[in-house]
Every structure is written in C-alpha cells, then in structure tokens.
Protein backbone atom coordinates (compact mmCIF):
# COMPACT_ATOMS: atom_id res chain seq x y z
CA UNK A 1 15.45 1.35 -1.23
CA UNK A 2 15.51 -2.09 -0.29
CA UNK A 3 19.25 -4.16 -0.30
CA UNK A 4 20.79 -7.23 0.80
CA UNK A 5 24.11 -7.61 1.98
CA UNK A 6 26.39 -10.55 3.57
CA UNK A 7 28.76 -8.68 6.15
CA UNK A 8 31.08 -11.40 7.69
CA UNK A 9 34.44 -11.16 9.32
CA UNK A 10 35.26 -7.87 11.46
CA UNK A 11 32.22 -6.13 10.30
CA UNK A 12 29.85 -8.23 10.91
CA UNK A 13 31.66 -9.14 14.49
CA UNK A 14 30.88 -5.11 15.04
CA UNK A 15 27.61 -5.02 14.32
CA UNK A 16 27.19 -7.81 16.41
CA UNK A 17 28.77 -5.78 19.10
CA UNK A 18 27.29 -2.77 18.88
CA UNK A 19 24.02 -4.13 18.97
CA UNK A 20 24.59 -6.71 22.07
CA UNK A 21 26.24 -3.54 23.85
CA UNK A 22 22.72 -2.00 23.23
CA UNK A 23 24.25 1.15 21.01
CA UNK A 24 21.56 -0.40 18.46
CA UNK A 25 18.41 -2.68 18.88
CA UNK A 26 19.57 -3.77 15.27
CA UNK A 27 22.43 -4.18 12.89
CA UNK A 28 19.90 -2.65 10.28
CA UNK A 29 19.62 0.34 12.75
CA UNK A 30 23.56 0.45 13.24
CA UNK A 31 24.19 0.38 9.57
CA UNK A 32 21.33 2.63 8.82
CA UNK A 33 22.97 4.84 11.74
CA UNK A 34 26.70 4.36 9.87
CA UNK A 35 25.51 5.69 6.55
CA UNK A 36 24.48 8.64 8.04
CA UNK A 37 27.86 9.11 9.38
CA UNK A 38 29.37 8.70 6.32
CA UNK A 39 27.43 11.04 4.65
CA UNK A 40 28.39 13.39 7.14
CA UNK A 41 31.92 12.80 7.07
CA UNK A 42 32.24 13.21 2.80
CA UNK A 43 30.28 16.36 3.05
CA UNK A 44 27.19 14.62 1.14
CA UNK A 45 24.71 15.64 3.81
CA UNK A 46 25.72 19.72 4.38
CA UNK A 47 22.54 20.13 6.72
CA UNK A 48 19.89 18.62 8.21
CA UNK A 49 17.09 20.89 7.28
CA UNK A 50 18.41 20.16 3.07
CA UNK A 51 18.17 16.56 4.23
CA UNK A 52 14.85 16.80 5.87
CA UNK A 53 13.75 19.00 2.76
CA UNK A 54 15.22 16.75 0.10
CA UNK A 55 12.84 13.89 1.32
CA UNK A 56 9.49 15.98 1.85
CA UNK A 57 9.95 16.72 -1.57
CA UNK A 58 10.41 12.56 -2.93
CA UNK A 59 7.90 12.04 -0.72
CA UNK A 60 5.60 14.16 -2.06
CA UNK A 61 6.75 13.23 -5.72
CA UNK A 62 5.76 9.45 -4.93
CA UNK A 63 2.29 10.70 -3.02
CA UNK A 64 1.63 12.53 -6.62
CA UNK A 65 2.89 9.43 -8.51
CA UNK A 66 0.33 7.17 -6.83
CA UNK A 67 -2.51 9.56 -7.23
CA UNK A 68 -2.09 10.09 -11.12
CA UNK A 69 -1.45 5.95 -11.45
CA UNK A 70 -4.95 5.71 -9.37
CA UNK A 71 -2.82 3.92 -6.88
CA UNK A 72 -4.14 6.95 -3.74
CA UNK A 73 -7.53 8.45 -3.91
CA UNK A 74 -8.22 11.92 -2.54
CA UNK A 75 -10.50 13.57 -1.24
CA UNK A 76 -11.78 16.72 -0.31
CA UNK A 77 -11.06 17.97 3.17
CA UNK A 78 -14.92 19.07 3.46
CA UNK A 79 -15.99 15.80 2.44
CA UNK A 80 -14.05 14.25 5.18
CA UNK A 81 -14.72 16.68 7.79
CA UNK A 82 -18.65 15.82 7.05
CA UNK A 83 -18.12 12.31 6.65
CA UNK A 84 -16.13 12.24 10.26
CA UNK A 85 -19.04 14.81 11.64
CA UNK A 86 -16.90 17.82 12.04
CA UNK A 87 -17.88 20.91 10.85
CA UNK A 88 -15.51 23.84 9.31
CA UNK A 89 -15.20 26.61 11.10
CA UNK A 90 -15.25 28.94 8.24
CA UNK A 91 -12.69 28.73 5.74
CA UNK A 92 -9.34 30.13 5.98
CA UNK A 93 -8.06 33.44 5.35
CA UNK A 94 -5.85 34.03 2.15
CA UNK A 95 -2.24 35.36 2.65
C-alpha cells in the first residue's frame, strides 16, 4: 500500500527529530516504525508469528495472482537445476 500524507506542525517537527537524533534514517521508517506501535497498543497485532503468518499467506495469494494473470512464469525445479548445471540428488522422501 502506497499513501501520501502532509504532516506539518508538531508531528512533522518529531519526525524531523527523531530522524536527525538518528532513532530513524527516515520519517518513512519512523512512521512505518509508529504504526507498528499502534497496532500493538489497540491489540490489532496479538503476536508476531500471526503477523509474520498473515503476510506469507498475501504474499503467496499475490505470487498465485501473477502466475494465473501470466504476469510470473514457473518453472520446474529440475529444469532449473539442469539449466544452472546442478544435478538432484535423488528426490525427496515423502512424509
């Protein structure tokens, strides 16, 4: 997600702080870093690992998006393991 925001007055005086204190290299990384703390603080993010989870799985969802647009090719792994010159070392075993 992509936004654009005008911060002025105390907040932006803030960010401006936090980043020439070196907290943050940016005020994109200090907001980034306050939204996080907000979640935190209203309960929205419970745990990391359900965060961490939650965006494997949109990732994933937008990989598979791409590949049925056409958008992502794919290919088999032993088609790239001969292309780069590897071979397989016999295939793995089934749990």
């Amino acid at each position: 997600m992509e936004a654009v925001v005008r911060l002025d007055g105390a907040v932006g005086m803030i960010l401006d702080k936090l980043v020439d204190l070196g907290y943050f290299r940016t005020r994109s990384e200090a907001i980034r870093a306050g939204v996080l703390e907000l979640g935190k603080e209203f309960e929205v993010l419970h745990d990391a690992r359900e965060l961490e989870a939650e965006l494997v799985v949109r990732k994933v969802e937008a990989i598979d998006k791409e590949i049925e647009e056409g958008k992502r090719k794919v290919y088999p792994l032993d088609e790239v393991l001969k292309e780069a010159g590897l071979a397989r070392k016999g295939k793995p075993k089934a749990k």
